[in-house]
C-alpha atoms as a PDB file:
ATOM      1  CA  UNK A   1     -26.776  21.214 -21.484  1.00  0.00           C
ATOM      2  CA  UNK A   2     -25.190  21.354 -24.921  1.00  0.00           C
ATOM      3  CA  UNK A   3     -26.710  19.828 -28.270  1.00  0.00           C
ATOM      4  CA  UNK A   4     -23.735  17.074 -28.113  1.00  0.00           C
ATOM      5  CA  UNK A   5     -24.715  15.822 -24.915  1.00  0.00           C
ATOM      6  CA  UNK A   6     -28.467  15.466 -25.767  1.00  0.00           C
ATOM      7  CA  UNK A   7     -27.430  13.417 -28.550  1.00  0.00           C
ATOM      8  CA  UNK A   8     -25.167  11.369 -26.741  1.00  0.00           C
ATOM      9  CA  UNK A   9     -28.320  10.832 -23.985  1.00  0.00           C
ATOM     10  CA  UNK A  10     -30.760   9.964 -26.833  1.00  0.00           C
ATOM     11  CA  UNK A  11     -28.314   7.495 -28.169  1.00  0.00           C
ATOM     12  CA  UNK A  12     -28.037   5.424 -25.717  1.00  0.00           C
ATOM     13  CA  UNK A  13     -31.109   6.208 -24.231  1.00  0.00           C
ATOM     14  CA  UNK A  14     -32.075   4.134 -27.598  1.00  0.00           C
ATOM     15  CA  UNK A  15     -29.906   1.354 -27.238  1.00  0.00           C
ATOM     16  CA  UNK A  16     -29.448   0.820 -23.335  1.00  0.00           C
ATOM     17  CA  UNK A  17     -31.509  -2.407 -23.085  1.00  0.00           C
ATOM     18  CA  UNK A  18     -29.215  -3.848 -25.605  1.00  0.00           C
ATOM     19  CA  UNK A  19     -25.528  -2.353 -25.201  1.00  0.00           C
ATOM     20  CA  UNK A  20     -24.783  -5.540 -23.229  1.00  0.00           C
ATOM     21  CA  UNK A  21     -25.451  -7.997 -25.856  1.00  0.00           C
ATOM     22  CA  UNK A  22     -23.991  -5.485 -28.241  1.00  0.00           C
ATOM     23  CA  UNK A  23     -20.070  -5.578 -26.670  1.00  0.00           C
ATOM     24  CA  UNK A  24     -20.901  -9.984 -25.997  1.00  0.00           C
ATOM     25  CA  UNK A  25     -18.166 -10.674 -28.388  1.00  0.00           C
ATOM     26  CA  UNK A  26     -14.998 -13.102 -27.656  1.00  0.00           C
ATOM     27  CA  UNK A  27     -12.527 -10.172 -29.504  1.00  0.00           C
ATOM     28  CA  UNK A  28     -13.932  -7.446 -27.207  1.00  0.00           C
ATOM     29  CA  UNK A  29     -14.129  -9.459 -23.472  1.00  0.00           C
ATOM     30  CA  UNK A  30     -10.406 -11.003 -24.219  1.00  0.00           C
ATOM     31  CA  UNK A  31      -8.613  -8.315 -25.494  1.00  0.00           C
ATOM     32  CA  UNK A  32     -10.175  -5.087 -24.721  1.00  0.00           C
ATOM     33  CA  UNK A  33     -11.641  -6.059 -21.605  1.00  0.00           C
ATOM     34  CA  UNK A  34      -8.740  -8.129 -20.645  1.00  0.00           C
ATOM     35  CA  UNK A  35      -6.240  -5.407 -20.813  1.00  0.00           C
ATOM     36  CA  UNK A  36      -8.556  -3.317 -19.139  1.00  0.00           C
ATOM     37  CA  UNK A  37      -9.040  -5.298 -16.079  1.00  0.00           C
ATOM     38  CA  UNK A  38      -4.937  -6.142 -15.986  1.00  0.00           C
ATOM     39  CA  UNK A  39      -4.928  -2.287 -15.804  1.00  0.00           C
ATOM     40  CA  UNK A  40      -7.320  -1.308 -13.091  1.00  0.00           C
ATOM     41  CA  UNK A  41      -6.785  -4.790 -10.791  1.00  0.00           C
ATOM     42  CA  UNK A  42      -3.214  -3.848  -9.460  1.00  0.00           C
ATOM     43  CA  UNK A  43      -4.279   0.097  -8.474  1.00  0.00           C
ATOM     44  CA  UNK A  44      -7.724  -1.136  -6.850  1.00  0.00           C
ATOM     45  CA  UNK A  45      -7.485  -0.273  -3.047  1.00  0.00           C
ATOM     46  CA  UNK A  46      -8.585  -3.026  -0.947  1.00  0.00           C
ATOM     47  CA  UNK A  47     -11.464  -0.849   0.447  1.00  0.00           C
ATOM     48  CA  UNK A  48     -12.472   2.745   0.286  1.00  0.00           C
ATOM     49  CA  UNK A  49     -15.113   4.945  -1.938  1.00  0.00           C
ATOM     50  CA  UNK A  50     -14.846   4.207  -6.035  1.00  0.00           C
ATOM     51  CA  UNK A  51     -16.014   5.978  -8.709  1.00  0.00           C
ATOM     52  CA  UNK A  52     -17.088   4.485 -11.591  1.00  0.00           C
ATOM     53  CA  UNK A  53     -17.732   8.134 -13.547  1.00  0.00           C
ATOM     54  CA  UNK A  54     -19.199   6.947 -17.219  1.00  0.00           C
ATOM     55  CA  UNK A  55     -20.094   3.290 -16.002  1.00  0.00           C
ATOM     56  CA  UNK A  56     -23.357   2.811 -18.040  1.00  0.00           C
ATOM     57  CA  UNK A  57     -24.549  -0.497 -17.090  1.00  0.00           C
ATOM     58  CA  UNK A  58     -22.425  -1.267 -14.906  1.00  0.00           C
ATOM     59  CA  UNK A  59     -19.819  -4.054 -16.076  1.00  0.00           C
ATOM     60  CA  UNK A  60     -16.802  -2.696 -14.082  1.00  0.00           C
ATOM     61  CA  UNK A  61     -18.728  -1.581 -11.094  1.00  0.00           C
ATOM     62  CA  UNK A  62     -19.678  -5.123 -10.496  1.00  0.00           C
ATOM     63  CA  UNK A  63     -16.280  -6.535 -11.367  1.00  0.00           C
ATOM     64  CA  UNK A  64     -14.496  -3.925  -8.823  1.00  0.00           C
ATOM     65  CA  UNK A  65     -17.032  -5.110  -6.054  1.00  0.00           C
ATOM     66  CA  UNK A  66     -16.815  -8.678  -6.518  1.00  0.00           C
ATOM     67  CA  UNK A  67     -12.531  -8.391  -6.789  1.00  0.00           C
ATOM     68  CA  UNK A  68     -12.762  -6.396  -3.744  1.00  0.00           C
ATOM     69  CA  UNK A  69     -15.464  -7.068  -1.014  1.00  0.00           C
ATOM     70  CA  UNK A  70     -13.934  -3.562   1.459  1.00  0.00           C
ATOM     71  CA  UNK A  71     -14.986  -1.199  -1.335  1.00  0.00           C
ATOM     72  CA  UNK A  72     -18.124   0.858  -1.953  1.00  0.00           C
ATOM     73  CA  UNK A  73     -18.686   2.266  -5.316  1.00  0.00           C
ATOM     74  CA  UNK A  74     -20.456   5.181  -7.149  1.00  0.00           C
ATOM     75  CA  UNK A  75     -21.434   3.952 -10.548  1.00  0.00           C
ATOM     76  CA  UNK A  76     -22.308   7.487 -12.462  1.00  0.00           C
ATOM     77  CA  UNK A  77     -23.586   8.027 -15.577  1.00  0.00           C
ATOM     78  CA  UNK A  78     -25.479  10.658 -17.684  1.00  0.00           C
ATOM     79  CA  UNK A  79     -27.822   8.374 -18.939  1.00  0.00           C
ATOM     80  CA  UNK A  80     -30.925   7.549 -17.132  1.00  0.00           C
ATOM     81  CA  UNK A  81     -31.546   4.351 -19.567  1.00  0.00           C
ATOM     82  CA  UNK A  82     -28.124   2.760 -18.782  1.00  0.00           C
ATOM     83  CA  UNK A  83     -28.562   3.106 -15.317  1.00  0.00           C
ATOM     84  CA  UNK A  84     -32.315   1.693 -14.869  1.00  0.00           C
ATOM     85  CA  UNK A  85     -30.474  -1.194 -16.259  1.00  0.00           C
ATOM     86  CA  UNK A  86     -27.730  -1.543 -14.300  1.00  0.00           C
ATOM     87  CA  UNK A  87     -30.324  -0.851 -11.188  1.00  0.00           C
ATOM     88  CA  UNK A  88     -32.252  -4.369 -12.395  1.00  0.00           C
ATOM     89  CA  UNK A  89     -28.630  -6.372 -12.831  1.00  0.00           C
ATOM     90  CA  UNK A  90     -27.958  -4.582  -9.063  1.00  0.00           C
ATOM     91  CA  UNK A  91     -30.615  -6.121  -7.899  1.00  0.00           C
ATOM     92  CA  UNK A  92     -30.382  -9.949  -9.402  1.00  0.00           C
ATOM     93  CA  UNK A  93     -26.153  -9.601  -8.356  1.00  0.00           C
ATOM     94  CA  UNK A  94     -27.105  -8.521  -4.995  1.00  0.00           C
ATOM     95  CA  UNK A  95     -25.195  -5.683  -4.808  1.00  0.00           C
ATOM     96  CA  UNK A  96     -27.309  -2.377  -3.890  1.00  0.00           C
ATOM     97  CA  UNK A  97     -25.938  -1.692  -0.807  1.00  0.00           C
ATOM     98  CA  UNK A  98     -22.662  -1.475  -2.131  1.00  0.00           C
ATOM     99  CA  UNK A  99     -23.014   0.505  -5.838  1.00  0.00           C
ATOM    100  CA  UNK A 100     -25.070   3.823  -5.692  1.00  0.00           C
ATOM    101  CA  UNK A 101     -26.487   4.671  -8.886  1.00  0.00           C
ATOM    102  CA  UNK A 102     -26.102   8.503  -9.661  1.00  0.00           C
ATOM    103  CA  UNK A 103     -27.046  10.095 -12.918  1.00  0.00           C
ATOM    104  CA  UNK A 104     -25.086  13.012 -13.615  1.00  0.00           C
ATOM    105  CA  UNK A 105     -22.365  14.677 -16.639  1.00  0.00           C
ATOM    106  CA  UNK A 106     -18.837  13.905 -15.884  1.00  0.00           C
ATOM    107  CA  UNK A 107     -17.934  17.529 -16.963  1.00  0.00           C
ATOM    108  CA  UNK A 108     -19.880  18.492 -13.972  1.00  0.00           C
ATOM    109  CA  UNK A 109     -19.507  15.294 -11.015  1.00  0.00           C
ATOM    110  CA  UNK A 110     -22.234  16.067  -8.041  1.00  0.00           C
ATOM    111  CA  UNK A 111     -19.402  15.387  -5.019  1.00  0.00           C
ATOM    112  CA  UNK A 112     -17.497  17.364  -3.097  1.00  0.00           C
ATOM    113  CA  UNK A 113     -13.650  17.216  -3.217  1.00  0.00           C
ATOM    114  CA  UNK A 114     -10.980  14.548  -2.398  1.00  0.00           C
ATOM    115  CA  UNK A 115     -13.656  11.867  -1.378  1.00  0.00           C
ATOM    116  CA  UNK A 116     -12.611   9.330  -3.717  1.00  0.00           C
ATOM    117  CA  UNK A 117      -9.949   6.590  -3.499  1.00  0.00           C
ATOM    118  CA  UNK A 118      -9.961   4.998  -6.936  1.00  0.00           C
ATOM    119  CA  UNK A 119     -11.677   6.958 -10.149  1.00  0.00           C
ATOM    120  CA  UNK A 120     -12.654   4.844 -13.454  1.00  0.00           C
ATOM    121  CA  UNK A 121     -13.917   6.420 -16.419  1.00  0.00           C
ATOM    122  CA  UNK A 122     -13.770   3.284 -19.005  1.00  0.00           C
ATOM    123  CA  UNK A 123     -15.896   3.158 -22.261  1.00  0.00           C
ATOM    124  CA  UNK A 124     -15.276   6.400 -23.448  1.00  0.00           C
ATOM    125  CA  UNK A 125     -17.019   9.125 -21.566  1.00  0.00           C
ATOM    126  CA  UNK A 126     -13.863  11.702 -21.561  1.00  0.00           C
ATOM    127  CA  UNK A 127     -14.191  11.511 -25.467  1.00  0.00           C
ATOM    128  CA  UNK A 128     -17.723  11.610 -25.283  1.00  0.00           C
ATOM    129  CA  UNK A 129     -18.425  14.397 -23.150  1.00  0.00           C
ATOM    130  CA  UNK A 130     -18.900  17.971 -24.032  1.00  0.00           C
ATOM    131  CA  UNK A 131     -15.246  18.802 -22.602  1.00  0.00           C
ATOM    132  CA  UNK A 132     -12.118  16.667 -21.874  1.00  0.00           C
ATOM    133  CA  UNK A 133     -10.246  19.084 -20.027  1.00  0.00           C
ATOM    134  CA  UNK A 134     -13.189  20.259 -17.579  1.00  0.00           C
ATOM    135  CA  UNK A 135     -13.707  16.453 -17.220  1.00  0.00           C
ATOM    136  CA  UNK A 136     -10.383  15.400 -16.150  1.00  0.00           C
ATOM    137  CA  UNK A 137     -10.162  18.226 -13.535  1.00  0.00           C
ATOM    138  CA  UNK A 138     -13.340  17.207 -12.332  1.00  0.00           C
ATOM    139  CA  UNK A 139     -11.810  13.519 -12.039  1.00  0.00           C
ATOM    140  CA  UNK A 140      -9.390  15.205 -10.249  1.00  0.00           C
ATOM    141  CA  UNK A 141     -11.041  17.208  -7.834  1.00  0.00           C
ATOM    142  CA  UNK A 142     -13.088  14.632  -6.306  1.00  0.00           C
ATOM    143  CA  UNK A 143     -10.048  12.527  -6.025  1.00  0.00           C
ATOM    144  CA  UNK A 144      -7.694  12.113  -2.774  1.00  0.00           C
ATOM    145  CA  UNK A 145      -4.591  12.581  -2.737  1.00  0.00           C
ATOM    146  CA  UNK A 146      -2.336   9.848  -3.752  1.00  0.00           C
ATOM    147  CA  UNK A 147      -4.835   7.921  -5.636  1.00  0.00           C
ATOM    148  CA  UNK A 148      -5.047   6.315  -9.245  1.00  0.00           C
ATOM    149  CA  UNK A 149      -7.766   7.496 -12.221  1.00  0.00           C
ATOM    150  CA  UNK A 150      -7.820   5.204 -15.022  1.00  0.00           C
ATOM    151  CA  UNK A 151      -9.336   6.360 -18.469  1.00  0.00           C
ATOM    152  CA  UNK A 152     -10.214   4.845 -21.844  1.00  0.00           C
ATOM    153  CA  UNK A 153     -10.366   7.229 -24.448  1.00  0.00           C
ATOM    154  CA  UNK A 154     -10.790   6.763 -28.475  1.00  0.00           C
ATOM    155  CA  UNK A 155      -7.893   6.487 -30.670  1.00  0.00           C
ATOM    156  CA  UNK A 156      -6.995   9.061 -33.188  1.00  0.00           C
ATOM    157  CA  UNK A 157      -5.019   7.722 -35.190  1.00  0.00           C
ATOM    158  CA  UNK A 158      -6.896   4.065 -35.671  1.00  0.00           C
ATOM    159  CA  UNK A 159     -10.018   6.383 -36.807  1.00  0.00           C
ATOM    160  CA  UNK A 160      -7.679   8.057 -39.318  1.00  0.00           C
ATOM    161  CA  UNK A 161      -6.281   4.648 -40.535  1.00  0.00           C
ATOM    162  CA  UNK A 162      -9.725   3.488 -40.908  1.00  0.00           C
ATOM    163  CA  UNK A 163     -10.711   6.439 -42.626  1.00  0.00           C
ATOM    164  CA  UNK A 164      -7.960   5.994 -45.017  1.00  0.00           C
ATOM    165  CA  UNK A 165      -8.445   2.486 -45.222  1.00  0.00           C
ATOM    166  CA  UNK A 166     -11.798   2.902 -46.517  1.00  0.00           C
ATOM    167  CA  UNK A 167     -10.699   6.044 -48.785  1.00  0.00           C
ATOM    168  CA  UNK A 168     -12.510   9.017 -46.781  1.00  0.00           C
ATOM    169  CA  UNK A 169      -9.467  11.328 -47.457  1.00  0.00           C
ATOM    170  CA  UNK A 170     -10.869  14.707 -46.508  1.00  0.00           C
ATOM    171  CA  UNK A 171     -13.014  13.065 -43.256  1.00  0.00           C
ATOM    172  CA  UNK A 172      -9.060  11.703 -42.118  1.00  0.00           C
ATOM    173  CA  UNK A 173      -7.436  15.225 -42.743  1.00  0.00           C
ATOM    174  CA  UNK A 174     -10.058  16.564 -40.600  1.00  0.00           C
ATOM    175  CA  UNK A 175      -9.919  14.573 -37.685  1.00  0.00           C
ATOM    176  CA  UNK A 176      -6.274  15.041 -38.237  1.00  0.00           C
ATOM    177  CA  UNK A 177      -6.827  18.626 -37.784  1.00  0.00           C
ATOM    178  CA  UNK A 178      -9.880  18.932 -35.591  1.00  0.00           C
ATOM    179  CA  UNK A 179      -8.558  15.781 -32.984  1.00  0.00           C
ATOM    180  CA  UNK A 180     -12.992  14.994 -33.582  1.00  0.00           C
ATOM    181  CA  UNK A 181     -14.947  12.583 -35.187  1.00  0.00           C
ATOM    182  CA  UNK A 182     -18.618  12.667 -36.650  1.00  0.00           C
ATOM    183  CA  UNK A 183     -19.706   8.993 -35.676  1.00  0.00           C
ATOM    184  CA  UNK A 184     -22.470   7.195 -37.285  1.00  0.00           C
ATOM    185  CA  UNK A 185     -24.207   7.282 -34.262  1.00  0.00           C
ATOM    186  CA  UNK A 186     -25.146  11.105 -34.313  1.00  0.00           C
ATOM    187  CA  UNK A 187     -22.843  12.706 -32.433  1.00  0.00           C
ATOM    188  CA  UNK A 188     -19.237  14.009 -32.341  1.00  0.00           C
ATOM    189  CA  UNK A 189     -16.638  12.487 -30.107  1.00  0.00           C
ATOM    190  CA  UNK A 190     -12.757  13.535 -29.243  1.00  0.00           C
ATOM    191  CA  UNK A 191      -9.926  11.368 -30.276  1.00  0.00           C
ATOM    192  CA  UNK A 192      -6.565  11.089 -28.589  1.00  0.00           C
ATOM    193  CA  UNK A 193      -3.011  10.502 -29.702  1.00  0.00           C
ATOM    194  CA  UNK A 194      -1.091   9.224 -26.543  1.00  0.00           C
ATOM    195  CA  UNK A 195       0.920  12.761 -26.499  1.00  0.00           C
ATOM    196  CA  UNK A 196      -2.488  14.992 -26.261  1.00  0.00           C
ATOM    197  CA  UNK A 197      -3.718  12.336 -23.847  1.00  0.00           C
ATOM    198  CA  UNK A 198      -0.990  12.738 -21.409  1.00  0.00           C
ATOM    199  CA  UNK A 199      -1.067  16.821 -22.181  1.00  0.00           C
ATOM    200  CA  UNK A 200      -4.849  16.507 -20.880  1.00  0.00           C
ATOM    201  CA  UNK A 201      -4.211  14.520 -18.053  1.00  0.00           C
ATOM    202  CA  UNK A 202      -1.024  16.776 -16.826  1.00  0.00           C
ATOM    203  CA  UNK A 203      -2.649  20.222 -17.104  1.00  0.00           C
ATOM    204  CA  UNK A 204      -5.241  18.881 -15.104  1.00  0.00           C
ATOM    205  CA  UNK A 205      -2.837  18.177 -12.662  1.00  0.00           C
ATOM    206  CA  UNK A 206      -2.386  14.255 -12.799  1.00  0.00           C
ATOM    207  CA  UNK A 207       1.035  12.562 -12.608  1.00  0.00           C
ATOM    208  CA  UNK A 208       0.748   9.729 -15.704  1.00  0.00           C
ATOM    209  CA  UNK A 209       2.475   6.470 -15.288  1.00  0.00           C
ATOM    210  CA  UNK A 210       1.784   4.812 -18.379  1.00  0.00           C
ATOM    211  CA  UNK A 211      -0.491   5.052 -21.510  1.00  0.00           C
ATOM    212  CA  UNK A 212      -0.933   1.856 -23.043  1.00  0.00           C
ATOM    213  CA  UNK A 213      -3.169   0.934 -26.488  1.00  0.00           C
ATOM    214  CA  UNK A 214      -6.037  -1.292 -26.177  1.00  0.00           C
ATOM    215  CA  UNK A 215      -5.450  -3.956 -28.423  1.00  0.00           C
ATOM    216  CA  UNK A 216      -1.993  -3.006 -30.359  1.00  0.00           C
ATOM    217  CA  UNK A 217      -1.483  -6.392 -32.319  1.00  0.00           C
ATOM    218  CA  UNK A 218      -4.912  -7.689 -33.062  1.00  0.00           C
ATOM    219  CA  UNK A 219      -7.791  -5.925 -35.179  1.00  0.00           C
ATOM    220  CA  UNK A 220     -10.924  -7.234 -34.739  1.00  0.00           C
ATOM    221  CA  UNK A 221     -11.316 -10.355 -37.871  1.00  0.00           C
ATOM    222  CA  UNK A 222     -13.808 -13.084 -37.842  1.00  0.00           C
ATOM    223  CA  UNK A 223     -10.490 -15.626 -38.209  1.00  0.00           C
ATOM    224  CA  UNK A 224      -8.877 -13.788 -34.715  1.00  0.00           C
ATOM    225  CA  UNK A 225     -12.341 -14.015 -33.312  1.00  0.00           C
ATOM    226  CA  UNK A 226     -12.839 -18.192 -33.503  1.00  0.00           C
ATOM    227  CA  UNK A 227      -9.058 -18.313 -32.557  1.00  0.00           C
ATOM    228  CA  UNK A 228      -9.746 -16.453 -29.160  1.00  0.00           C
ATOM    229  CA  UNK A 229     -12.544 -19.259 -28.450  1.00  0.00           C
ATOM    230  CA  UNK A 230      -9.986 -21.081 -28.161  1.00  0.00           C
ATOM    231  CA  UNK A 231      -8.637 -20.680 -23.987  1.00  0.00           C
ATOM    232  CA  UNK A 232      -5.107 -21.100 -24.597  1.00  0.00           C
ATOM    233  CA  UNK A 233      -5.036 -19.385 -27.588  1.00  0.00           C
ATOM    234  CA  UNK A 234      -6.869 -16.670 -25.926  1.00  0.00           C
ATOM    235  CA  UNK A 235      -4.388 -16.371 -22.823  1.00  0.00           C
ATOM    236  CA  UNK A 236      -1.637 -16.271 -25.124  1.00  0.00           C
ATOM    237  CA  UNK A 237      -3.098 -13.530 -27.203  1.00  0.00           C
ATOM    238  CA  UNK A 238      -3.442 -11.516 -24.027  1.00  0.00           C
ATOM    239  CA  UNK A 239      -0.574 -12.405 -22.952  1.00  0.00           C
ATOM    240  CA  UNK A 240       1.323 -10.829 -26.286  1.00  0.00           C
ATOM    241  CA  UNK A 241      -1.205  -7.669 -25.769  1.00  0.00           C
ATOM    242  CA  UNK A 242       0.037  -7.057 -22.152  1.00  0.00           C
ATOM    243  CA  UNK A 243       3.682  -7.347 -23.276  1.00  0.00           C
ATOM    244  CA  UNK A 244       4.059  -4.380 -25.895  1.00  0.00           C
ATOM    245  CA  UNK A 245       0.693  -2.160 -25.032  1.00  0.00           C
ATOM    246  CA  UNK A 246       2.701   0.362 -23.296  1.00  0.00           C
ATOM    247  CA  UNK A 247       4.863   0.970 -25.399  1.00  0.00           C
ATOM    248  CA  UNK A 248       5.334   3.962 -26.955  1.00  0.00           C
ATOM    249  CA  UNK A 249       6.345   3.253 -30.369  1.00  0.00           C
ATOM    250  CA  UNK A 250       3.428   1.397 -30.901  1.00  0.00           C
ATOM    251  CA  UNK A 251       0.430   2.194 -28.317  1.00  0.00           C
ATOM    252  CA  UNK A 252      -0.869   5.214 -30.232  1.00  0.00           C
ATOM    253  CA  UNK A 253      -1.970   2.691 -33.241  1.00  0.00           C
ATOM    254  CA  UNK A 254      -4.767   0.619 -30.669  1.00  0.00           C
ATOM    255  CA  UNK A 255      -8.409   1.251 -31.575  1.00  0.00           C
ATOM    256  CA  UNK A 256      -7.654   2.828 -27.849  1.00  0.00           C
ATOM    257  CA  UNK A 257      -6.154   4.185 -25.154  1.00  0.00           C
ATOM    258  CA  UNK A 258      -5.890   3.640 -21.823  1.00  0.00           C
ATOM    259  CA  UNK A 259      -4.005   5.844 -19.539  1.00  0.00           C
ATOM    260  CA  UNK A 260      -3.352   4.916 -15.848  1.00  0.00           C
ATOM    261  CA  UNK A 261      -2.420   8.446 -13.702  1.00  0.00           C
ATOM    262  CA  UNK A 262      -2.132   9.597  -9.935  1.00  0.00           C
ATOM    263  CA  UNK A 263      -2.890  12.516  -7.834  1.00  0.00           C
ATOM    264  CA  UNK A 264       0.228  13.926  -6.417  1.00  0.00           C
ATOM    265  CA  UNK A 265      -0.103  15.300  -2.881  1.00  0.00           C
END
């Protein structure tokens, strides 16, 4: 296993018990995880094997088994932390005979191939991991034929904006370069523009049908963030989101990406 991946395991190994509460914040769950869900709901079979590949604790795994009760799914992860938790929130939801826990690197998925009907890698594992490109033909190995994977992946160019914002010059010119960032948190991470994203997805032999950024028209501000408590203002905000995310003069400038692609025959 390579150094990056032991620090990614020790960081969340150290903050596991509290990455829920961390991401319990009105900007993230409307607009990030409400653009999310609008993506994955529609290409969601109505039963079959999931996989939930970089699923930490768990939040989509449950939300794809409660939206659909005909589907069994694999929530993987290569921390052995975020899993114990989602194990005690499998047990309170009453759902351990339909999510498996399995801890394992995405780069290197324990399954044999075409067993999948739906594949999910949300909250950044592919720009996490130790190698895109070995992950997304992994994604697409254990995939059938036919079927959707859905990705989120950091942005490049809102971590060079927010370099430049805050006047780290030379740190933007190298991500610029590089397409990496040295995170606070320890450990290097890969960024995306939507062009390399669709590159990585194609050579690994995906069809894309649409990158979108997640949000496009709303940085995170305290003043957005007691607007969304309000419901109508919050369905409206969404609402805008969903109506320009996709497209492509303006979805590389989200703080992500989220790409939706299928496995041709």
């Amino acid at each position: 296993m390579c150094d990056e991946a032991v620090k990614v395991m020790k960081y969340y190994a150290e903050i596991a018990k509290q990455y829920d509460e961390l991401h319990d914040d009105t900007w993230w769950s409307v607009l990030y995880d409400g653009l999310t869900w609008e993506h994955i709901r529609p290409c969601l079979p109505e039963e079959g094997l999931i996989l939930d590949a970089g699923g930490g604790t768990g939040k989509w795994s449950f939300r794809m088994a409660e939206e659909r009760t005909g589907l069994f799914i694999v929530l993987l992860d290569i921390s052995r932390e975020m899993l114990l938790v989602a194990k005690g929130k499998l047990a309170r939801e009453g759902l351990e005979s339909r999510v498996w826990l399995v801890e394992a690197d995405i780069c290197a998925l324990p399954f044999r191939s075409g067993v999948f009907d739906f594949a999910l890698a949300e909250g950044d594992p592919i720009s996490y991991c130790d190698d895109p490109s070995k992950a997304v033909k992994e994604l697409n190995r254990v995939l059938k034929p036919y079927s959707f994977v859905q990705a989120g992946v950091d942005s490049l160019f809102a971590i060079v904006r927010r370099l430049m914002h805050e006047g780290r010059i030379d740190e933007a010119e190298e991500v610029l370069r590089e397409g990496r960032f040295m995170s606070s948190w320890g450990f290097r991470w890969w960024v995306f523009t939507p062009s390399s994203l669709r590159e990585l997805f194609e050579d690994a032999g995906f069809e894309v049908v649409k990158i979108s950024g997640k949000p496009v028209l709303s940085p995170w501000s305290e003043k957005l963030r007691e607007a969304l408590r309000d419901e109508e203002k919050a369905r409206k905000a969404l609402e805008l989101e969903l109506s320009v995310c996709d497209d492509p003069s303006i979805a590389g400038v989200g703080s992500h990406l989220h790409i939706v692609a299928r496995k041709p025959s």
